[in-house]
C-alpha atoms as a PDB file:
ATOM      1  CA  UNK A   1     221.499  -7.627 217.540  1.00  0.00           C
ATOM      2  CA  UNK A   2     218.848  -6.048 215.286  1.00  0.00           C
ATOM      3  CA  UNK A   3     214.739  -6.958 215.850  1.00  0.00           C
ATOM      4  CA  UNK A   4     215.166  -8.838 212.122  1.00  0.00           C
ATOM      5  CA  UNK A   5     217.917 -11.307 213.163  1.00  0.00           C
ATOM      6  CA  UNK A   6     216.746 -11.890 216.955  1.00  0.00           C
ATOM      7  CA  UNK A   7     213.065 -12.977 215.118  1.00  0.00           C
ATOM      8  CA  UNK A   8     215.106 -15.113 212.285  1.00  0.00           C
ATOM      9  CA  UNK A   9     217.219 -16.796 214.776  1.00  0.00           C
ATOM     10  CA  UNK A  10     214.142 -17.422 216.556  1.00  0.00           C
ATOM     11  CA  UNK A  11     212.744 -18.791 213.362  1.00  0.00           C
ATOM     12  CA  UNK A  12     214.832 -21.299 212.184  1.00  0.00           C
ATOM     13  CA  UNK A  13     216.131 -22.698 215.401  1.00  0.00           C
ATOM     14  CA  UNK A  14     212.588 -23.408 216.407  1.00  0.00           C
ATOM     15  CA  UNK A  15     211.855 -24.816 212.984  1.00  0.00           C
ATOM     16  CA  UNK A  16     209.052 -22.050 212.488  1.00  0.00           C
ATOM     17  CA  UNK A  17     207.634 -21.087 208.962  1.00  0.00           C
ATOM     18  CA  UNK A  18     207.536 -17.531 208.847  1.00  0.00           C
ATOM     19  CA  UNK A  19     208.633 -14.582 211.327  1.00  0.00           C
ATOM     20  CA  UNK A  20     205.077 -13.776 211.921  1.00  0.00           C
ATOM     21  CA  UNK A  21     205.399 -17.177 213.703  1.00  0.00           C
ATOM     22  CA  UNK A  22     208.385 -16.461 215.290  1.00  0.00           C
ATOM     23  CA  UNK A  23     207.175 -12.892 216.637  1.00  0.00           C
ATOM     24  CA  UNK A  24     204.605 -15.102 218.459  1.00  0.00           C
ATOM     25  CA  UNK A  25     206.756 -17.374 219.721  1.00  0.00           C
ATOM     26  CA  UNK A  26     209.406 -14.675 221.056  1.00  0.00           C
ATOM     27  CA  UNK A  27     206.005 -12.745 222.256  1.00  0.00           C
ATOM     28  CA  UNK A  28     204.900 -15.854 224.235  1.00  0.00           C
ATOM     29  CA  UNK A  29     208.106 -16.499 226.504  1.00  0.00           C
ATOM     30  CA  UNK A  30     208.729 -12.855 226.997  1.00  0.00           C
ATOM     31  CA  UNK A  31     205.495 -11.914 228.256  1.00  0.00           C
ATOM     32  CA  UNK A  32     206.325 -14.798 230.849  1.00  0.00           C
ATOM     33  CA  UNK A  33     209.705 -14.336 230.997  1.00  0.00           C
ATOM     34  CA  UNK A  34     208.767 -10.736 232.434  1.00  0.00           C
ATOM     35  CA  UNK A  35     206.240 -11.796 234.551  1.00  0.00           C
ATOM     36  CA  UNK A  36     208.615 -14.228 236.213  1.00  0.00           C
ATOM     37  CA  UNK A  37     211.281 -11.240 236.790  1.00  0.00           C
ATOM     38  CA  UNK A  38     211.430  -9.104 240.258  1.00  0.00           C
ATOM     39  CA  UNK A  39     212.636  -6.038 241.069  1.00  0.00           C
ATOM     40  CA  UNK A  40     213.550  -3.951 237.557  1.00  0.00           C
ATOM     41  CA  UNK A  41     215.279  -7.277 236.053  1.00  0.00           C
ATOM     42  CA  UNK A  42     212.716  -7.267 232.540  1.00  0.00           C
ATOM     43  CA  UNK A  43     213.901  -3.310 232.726  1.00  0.00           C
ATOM     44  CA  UNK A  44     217.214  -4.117 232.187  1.00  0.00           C
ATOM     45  CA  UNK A  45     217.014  -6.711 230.129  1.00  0.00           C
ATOM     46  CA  UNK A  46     214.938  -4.991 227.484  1.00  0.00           C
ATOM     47  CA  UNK A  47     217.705  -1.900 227.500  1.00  0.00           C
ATOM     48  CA  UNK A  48     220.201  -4.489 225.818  1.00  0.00           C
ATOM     49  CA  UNK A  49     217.610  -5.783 223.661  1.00  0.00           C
ATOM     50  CA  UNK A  50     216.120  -4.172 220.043  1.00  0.00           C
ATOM     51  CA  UNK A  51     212.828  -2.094 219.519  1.00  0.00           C
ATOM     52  CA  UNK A  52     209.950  -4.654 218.687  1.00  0.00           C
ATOM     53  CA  UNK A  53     211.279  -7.164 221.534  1.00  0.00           C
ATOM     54  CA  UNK A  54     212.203  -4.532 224.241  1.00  0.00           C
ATOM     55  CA  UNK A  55     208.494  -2.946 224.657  1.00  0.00           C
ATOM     56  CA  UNK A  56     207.562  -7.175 225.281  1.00  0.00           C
ATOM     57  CA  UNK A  57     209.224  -6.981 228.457  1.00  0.00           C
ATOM     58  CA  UNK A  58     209.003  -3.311 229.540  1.00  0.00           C
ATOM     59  CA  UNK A  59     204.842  -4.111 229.257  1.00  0.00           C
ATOM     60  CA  UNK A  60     205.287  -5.256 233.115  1.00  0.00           C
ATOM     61  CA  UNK A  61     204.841  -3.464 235.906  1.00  0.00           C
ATOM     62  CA  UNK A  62     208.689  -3.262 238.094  1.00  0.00           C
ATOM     63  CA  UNK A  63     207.614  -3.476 240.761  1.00  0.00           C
ATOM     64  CA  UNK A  64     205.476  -6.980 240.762  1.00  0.00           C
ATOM     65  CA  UNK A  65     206.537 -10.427 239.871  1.00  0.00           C
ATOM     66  CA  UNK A  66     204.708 -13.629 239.560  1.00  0.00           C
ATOM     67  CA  UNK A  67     205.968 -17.077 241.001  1.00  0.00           C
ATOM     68  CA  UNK A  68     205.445 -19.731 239.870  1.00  0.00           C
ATOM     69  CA  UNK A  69     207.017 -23.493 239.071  1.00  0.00           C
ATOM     70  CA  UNK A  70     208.926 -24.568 236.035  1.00  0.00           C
ATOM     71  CA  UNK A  71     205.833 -26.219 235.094  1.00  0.00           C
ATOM     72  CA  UNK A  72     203.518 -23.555 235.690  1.00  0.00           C
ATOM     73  CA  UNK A  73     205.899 -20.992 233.514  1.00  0.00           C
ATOM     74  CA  UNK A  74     205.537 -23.570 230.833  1.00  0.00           C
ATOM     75  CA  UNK A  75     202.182 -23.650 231.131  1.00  0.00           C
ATOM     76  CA  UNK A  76     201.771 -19.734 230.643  1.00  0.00           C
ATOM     77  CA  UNK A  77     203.984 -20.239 227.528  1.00  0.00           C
ATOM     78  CA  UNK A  78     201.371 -22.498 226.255  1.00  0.00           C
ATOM     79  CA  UNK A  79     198.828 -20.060 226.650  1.00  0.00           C
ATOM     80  CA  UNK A  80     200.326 -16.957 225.723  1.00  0.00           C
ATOM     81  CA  UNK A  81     201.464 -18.707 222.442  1.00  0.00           C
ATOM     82  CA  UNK A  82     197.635 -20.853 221.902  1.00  0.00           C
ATOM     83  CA  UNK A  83     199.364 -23.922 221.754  1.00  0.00           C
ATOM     84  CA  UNK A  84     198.571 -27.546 223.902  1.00  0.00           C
ATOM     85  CA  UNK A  85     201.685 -29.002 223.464  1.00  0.00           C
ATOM     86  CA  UNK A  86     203.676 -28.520 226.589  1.00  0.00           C
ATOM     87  CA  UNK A  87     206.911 -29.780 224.710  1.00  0.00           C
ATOM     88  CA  UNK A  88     206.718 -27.404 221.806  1.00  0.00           C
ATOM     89  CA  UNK A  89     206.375 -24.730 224.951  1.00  0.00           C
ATOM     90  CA  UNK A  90     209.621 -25.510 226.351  1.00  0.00           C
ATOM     91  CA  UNK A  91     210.846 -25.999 222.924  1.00  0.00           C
ATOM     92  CA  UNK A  92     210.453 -22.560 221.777  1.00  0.00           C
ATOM     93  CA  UNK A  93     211.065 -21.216 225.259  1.00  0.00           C
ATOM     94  CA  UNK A  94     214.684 -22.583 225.470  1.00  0.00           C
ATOM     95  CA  UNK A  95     214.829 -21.230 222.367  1.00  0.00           C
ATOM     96  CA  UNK A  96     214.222 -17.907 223.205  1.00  0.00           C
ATOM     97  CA  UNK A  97     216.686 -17.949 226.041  1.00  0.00           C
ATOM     98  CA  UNK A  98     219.324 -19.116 223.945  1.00  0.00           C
ATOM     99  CA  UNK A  99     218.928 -16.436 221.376  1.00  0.00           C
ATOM    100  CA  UNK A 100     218.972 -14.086 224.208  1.00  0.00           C
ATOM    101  CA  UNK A 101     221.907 -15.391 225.512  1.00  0.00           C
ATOM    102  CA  UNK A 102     223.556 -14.244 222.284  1.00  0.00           C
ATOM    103  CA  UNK A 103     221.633 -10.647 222.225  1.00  0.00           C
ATOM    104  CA  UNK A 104     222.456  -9.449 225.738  1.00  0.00           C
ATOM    105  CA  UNK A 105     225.509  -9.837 227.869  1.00  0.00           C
ATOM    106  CA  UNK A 106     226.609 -12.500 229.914  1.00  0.00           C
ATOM    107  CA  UNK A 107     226.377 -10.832 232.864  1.00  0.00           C
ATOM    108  CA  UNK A 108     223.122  -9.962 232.332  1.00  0.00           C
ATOM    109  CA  UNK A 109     221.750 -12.993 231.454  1.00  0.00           C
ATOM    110  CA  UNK A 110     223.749 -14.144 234.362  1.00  0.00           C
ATOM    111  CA  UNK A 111     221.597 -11.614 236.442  1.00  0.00           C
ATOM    112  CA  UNK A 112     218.343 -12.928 235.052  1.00  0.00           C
ATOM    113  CA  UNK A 113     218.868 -16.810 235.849  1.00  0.00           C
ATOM    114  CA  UNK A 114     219.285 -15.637 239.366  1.00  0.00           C
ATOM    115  CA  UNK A 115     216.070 -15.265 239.547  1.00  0.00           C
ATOM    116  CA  UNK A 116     215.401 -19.099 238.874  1.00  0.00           C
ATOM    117  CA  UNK A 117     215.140 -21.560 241.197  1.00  0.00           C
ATOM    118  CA  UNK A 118     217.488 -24.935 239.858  1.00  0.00           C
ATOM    119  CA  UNK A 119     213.961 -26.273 238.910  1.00  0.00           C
ATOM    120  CA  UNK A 120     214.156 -24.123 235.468  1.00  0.00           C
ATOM    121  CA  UNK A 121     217.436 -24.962 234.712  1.00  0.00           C
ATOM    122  CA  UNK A 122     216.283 -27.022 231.447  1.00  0.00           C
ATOM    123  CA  UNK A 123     214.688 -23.412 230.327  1.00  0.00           C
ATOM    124  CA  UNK A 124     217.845 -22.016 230.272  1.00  0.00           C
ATOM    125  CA  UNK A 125     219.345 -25.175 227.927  1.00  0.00           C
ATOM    126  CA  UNK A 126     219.739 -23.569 224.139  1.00  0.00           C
ATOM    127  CA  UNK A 127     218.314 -26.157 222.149  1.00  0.00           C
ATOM    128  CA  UNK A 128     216.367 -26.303 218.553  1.00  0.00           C
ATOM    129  CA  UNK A 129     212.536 -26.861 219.263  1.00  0.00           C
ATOM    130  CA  UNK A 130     209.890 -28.630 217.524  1.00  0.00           C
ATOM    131  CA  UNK A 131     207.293 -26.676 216.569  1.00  0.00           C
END
């Protein structure tokens, strides 16, 4: 999948505007997304994914992870994105995962839900988001 049609995807299944929105949407859950990842998970990941969305994930450090709650990971979304509305947040999160669903392969993706505790498993629900 090419950086164009991961960010359109992005766009209209989150019912977004413009791609600049979308970039900043995508940006958001990454950046938490990689966070959230241990060991060199958001490495691997981004080596199936397309310049422009790759570097999002490769930005953290290996070697640390944050954890935190479903709630809490929402939460970050929120802030990375500068939005309130903890729906829209999982919204455009779920989002996200779904279109990466379709970018990587399954058994990476299966390798990255490993990671998450049963708690997140509405993250990992593709879904169209308000926005």
């Amino acid at each position: 999948m090419q950086y164009d049609e991961f960010i359109d995807r992005i766009r209209q299944r989150a019912g977004l505007g413009t791609p600049e929105e979308a970039q900043r949407v995508s940006q958001a859950a990454l950046t938490v997304l990689g966070e959230y990842l241990a060991g060199r998970e958001a490495l691997d990941l981004a080596a199936q994914l397309p310049q422009g969305i790759a570097e999002i994930l490769r930005q953290q450090p290996p070697d640390r992870s944050m954890v935190f709650s479903f709630a809490d990971f929402v939460q970050r979304v929120c802030e990375e994105e500068g939005i309130e509305k903890f729906e829209y947040a999982l919204a455009h999160a779920r989002v996200v995962m779904g279109v990466l669903e379709e970018a990587v392969s399954g058994g990476e993706m299966e390798d990255v839900r490993r990671q998450f505790p049963s708690e997140f498993d509405p993250l990992f629900e593709s879904g169209s988001g308000a926005s």
